[in-house]
Protein backbone atom coordinates (compact mmCIF):
# COMPACT_ATOMS: atom_id res chain seq x y z
CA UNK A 1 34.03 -52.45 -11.30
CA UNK A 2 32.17 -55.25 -13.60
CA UNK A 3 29.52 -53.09 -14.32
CA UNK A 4 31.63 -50.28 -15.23
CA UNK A 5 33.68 -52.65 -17.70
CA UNK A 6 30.24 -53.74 -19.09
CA UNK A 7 29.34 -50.54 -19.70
CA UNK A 8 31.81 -49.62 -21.13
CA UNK A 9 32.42 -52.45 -23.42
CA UNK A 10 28.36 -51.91 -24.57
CA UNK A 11 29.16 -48.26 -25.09
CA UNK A 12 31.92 -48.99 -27.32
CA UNK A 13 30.33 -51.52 -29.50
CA UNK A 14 27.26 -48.72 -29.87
CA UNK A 15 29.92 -46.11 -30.54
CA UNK A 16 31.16 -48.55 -33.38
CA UNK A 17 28.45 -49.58 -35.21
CA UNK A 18 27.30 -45.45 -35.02
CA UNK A 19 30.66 -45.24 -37.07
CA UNK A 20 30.06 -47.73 -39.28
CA UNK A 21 26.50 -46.41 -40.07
CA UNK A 22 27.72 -43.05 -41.09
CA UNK A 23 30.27 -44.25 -43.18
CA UNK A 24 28.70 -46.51 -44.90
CA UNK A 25 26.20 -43.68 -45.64
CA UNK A 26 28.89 -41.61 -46.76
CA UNK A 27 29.43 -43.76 -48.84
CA UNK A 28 26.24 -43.99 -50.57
CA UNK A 29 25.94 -39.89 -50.94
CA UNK A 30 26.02 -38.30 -54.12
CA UNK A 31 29.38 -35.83 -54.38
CA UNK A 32 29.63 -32.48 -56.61
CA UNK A 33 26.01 -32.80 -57.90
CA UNK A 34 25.56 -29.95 -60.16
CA UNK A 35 22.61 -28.50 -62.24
CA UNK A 36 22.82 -26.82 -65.65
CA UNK A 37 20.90 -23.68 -66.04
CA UNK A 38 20.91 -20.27 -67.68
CA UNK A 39 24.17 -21.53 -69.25
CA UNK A 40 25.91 -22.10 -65.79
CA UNK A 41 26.44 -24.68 -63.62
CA UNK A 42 25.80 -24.64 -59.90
CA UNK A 43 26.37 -26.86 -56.84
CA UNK A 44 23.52 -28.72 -55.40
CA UNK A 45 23.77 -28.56 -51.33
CA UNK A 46 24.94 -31.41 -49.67
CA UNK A 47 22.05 -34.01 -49.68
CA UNK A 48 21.07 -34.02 -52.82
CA UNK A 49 18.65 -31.18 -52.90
CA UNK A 50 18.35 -28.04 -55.07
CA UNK A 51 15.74 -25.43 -55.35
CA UNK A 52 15.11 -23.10 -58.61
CA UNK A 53 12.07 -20.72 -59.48
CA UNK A 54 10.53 -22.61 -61.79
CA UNK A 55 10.32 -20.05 -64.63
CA UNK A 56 14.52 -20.13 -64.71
CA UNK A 57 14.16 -23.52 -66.12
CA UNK A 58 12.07 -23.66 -69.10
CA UNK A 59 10.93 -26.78 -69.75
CA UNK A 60 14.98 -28.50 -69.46
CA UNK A 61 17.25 -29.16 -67.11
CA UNK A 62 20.71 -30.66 -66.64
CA UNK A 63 22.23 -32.45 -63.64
CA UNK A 64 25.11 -34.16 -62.99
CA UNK A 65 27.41 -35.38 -60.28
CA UNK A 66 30.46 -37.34 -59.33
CA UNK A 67 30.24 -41.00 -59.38
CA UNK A 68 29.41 -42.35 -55.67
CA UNK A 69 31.71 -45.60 -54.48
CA UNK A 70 29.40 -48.05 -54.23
CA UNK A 71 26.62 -47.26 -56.28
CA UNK A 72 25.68 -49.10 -58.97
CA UNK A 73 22.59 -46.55 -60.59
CA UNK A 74 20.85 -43.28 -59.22
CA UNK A 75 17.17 -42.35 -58.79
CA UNK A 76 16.63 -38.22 -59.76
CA UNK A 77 13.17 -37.16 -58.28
CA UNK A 78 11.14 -33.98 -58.81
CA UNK A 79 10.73 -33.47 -54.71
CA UNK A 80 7.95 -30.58 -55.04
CA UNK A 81 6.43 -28.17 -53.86
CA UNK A 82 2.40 -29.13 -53.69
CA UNK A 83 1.80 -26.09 -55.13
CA UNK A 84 2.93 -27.17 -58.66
CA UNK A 85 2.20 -29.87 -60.95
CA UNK A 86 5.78 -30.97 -62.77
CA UNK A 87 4.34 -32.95 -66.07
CA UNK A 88 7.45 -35.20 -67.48
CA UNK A 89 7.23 -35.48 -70.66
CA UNK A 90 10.77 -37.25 -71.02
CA UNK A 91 13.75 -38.25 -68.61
CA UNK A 92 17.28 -39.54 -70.27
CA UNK A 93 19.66 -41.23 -68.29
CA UNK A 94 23.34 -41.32 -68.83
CA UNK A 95 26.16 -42.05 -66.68
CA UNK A 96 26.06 -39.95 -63.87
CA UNK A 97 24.09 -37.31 -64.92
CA UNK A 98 20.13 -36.56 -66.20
CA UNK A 99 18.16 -34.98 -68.45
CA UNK A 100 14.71 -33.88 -67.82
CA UNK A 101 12.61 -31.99 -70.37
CA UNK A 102 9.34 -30.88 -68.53
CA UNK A 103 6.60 -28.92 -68.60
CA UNK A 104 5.06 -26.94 -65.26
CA UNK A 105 1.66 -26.38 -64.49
CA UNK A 106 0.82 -23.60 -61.40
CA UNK A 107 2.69 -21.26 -59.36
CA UNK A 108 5.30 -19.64 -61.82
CA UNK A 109 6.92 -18.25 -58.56
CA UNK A 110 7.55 -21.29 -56.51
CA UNK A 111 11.07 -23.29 -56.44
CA UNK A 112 10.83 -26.49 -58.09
CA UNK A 113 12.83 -29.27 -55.81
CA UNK A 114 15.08 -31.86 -57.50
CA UNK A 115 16.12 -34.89 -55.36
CA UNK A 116 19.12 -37.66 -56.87
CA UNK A 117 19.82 -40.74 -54.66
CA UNK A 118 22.53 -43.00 -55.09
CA UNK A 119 21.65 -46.84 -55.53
CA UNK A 120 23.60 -50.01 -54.00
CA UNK A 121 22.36 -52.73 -56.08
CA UNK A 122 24.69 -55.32 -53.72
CA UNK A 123 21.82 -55.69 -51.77
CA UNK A 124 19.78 -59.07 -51.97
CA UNK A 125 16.58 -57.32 -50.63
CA UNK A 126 16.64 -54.56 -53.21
CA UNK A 127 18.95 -55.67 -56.02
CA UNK A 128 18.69 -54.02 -59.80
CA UNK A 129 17.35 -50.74 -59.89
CA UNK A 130 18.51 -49.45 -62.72
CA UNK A 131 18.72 -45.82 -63.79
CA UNK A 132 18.94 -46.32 -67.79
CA UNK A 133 17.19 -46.59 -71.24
CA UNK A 134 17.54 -51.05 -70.91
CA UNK A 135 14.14 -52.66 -71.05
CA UNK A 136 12.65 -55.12 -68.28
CA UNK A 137 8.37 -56.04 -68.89
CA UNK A 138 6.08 -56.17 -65.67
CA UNK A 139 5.28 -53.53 -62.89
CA UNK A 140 5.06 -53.80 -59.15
CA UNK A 141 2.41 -55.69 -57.79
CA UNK A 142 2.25 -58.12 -61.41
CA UNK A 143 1.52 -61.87 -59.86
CA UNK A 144 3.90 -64.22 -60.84
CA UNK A 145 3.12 -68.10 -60.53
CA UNK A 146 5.86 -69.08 -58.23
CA UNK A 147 6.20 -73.62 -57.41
CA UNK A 148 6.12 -74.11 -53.54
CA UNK A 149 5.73 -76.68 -51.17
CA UNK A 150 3.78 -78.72 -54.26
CA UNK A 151 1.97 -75.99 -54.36
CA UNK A 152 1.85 -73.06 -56.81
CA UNK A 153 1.19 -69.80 -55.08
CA UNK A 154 0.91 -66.47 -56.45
CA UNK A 155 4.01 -63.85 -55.78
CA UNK A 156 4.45 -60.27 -55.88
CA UNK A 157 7.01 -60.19 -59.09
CA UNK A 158 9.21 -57.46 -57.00
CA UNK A 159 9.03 -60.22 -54.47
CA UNK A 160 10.28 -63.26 -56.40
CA UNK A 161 14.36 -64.45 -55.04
CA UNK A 162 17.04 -66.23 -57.23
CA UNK A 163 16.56 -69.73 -56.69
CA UNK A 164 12.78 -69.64 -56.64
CA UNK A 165 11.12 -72.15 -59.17
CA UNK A 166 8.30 -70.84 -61.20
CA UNK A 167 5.69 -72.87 -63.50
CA UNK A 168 6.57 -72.80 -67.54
CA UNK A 169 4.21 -72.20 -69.75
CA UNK A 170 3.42 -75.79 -70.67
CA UNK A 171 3.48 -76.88 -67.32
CA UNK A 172 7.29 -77.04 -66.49
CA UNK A 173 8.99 -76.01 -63.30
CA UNK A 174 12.04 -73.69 -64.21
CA UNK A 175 14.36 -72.15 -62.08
CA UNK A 176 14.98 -67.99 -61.38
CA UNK A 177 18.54 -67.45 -62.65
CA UNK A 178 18.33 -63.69 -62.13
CA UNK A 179 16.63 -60.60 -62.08
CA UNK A 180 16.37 -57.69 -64.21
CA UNK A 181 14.69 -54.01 -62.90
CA UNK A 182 14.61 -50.88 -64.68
CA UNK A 183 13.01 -47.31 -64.34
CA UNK A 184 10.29 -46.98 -66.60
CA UNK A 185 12.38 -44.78 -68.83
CA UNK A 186 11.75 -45.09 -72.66
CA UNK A 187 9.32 -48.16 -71.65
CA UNK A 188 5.66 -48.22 -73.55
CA UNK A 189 3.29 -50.15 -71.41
CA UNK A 190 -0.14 -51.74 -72.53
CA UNK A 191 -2.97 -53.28 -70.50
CA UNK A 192 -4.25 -56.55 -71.94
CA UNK A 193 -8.44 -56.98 -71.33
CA UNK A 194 -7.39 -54.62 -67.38
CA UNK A 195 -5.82 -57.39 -65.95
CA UNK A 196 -2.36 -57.03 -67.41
CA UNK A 197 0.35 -54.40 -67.31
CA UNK A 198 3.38 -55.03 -70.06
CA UNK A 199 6.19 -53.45 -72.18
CA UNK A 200 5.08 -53.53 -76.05
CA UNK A 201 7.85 -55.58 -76.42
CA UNK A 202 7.38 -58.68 -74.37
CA UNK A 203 6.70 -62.05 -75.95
CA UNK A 204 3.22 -63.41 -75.16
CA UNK A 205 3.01 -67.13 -75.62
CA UNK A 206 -0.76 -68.72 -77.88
CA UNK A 207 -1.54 -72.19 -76.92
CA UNK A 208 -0.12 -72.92 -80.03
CA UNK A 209 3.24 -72.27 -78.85
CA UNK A 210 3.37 -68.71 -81.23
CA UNK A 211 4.55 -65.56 -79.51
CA UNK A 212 2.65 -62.25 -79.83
CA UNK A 213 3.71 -58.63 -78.95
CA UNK A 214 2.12 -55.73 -78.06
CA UNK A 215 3.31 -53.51 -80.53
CA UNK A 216 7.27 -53.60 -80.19
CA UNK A 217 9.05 -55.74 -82.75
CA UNK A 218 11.72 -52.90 -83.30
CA UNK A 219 12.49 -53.24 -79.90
CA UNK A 220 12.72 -56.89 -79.43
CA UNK A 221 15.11 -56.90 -82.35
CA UNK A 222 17.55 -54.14 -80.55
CA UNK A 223 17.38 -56.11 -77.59
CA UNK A 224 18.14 -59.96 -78.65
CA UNK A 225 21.91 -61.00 -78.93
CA UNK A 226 23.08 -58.46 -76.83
CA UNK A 227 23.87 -58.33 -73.31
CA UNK A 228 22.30 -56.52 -70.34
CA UNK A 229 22.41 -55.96 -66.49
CA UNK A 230 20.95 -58.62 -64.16
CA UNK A 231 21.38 -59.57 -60.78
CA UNK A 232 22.63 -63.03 -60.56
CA UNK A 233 21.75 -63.60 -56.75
CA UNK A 234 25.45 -62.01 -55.34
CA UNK A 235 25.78 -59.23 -58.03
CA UNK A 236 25.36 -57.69 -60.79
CA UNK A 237 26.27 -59.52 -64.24
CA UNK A 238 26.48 -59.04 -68.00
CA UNK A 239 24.14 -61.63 -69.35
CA UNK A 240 23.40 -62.02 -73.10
CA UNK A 241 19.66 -62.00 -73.94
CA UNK A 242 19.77 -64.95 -77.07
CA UNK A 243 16.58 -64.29 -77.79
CA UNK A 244 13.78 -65.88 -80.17
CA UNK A 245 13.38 -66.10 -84.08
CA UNK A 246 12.07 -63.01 -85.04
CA UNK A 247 9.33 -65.29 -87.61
CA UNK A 248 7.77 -66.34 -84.38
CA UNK A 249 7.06 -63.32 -83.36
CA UNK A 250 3.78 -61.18 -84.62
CA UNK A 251 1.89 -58.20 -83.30
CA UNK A 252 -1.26 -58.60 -80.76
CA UNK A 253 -4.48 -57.42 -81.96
CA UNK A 254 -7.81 -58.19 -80.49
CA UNK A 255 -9.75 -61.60 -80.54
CA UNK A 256 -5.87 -63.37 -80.73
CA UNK A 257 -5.88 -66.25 -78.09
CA UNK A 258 -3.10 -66.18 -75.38
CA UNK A 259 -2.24 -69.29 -73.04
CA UNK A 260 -2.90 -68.64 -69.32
CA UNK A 261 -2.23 -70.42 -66.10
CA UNK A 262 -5.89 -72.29 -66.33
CA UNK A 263 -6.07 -72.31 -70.21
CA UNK A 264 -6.67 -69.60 -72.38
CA UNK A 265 -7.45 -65.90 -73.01
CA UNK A 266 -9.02 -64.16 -75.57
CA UNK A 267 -7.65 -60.69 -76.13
CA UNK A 268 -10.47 -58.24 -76.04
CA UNK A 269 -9.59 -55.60 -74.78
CA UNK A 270 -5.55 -53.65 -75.41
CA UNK A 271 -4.92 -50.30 -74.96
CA UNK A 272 -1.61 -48.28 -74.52
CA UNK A 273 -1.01 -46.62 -70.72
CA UNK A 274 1.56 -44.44 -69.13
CA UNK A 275 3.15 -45.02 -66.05
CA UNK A 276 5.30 -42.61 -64.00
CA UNK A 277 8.88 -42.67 -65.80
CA UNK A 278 10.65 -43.25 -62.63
CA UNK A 279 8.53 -46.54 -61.60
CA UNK A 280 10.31 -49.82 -61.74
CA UNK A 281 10.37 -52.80 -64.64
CA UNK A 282 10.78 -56.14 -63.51
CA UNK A 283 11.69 -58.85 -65.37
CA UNK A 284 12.65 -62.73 -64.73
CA UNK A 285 15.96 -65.32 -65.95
CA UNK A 286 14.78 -68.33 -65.71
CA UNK A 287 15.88 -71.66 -66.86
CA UNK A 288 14.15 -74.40 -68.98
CA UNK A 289 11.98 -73.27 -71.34
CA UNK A 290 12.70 -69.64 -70.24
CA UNK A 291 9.12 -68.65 -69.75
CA UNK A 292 6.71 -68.54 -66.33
CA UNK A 293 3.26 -66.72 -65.66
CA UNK A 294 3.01 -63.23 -64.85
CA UNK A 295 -1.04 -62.52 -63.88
CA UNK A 296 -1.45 -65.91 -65.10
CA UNK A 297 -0.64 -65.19 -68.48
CA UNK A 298 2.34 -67.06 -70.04
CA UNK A 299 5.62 -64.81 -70.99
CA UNK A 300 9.19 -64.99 -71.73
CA UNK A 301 11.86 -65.32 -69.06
CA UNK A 302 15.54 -64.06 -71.67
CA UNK A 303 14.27 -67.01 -74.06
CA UNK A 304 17.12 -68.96 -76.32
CA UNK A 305 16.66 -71.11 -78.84
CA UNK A 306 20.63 -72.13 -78.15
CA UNK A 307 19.06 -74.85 -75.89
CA UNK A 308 15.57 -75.13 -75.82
CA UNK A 309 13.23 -76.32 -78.81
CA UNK A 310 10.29 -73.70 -79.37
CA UNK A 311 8.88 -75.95 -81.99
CA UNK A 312 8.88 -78.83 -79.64
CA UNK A 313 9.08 -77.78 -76.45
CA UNK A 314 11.54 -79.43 -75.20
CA UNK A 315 15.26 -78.85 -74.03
CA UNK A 316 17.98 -79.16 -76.60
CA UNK A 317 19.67 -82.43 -75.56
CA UNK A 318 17.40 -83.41 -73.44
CA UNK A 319 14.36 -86.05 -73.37
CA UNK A 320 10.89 -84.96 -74.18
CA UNK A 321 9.86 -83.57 -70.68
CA UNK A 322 6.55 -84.27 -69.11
CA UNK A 323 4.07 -81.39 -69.48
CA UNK A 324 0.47 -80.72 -68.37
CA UNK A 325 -1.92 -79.09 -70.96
């Protein structure tokens, strides 16, 4: 009689979390997903699929769908077949829906497959993917210089947690605050001297405390003194990007000098690259002087000059600091 009350307990708890599972996966499906074609729209089958000869489509196409409960963003992937090549030559993201304007290389005949996954970014193991046009700096697999154990060790930047302390660029130890991740989206990338992956946009830092970017000053202007979407550690949060004087800021060019984890680099090589639109961005909040090492190369980390001193270096209200050169 014990072992049949066991059992049956045990087969009830199974039974339960099974529930839970699927609902909580219903709850992260995308409803209603539609796709604009020929002037129509039509349902996408449960799942998220759809399949369409790809010489219906042109080189645009439309979906949309209804918001999911929990999510937060939405990945839309080009899901095959093998037998043709799907060139993107631009993705736009909006609120629940997609725009992809592409052009098709191979079998004219097959059916193109279109994928869309909804995104929980409540998640502290995979916060912040966001599906938009917002800008975050550093790809997958970029080492950032992270302080641990007295020791500073060198992190995958997709790996780096809120509450990790990572080494400033003169030396200080400065706290994660949050994290920013993007799709690659509108994003232009350069490669500094094949070592380096970047957005155009993101402030480099010269031994002489200058800041140099790739190419992007528009950008950095539309982005300071505005808010965007981080993850703060529990959620997601609005979090205003102060910024930097725009007269610190020039353009990179070859034989400029840039401050690096064991000294300094001299740019010699920078050239412009494209990434898959739909890989992730990641960028750092951190506190201090707001900057840290990605590939051992000094950058900003949502700089201010509300409380830190650029021309200094040191915090606004705060005694000089002690900093190795």
């Amino acid at each position: 009689m014990e072992s049949l009350n066991n059992f049956l307990v045990y087969y009830f708890i199974i039974t339960l979390i099974f529930i839970v599972k699927i609902e909580l996966e219903k709850s992260k499906a995308v409803k209603n997903l539609r796709i604009f074609y020929s002037g129509k729209y039509d349902p996408i089958p449960a799942g998220g699929f759809a399949t369409y000869p790809t010489s219906t489509l042109g080189t645009g196409i439309y979906l949309c769908w209804d918001p999911s409960p929990n999510a937060t963003s939405y990945s839309v992937e080009v899901d095959g077949p093998s037998s043709v090549t799907v060139t993107a030559s631009k993705i736009t993201f909006c609120e629940n829906a997609a725009f992809f304007d592409y052009s098709f290389e191979g079998d004219g005949n097959a059916k193109l497959r279109f994928k869309v996954r909804s995104i929980n970014n409540t998640s502290i193991s995979n916060p912040v993917i966001k599906a938009s046009e917002d800008s975050a700096c550093f790809p997958k697999g970029s080492k950032v210089s992270v302080f641990m154990n007295t020791q500073i060790v060198q992190t995958n930047i997709e790996d780096v947690h809120v509450g990790d302390y990572v080494i400033g660029a003169f030396g200080e130890v400065n706290q994660v605050l949050g994290l920013q991740r993007v799709l690659v989206g509108k994003n232009k990338l350069y490669n500094i001297n094949n070592v380096h992956i970047t957005t155009d946009h993101h402030p480099h830092i010269t031994p002489s405390r200058t800041f140099l970017v790739c190419n992007g000053l528009q950008t950095v202007k539309e982005l300071y003194e505005n808010a965007h979407e981080i993850y703060d550690g529990k959620t997601m949060i609005q979090k205003n990007l102060d910024g930097l004087s725009l007269d610190r800021i020039s353009i990179m060019k070859n034989g400029d000098i840039l401050k690096t984890l064991g000294g300094s680099s001299v740019v010699f090589d920078l050239k412009e690259i494209e990434m898959d639109l739909e890989d992730t961005l990641y960028n750092l909040v951190v506190s201090g002087s707001h900057t840290y090492y990605v590939d051992e190369f000094a950058v900003t980390g949502w700089p201010s000059e509300k409380d830190f001193d650029y021309d200094n270096w040191v915090r606004l209200g705060k005694e000089k600091e002690i900093k190795q050169t």
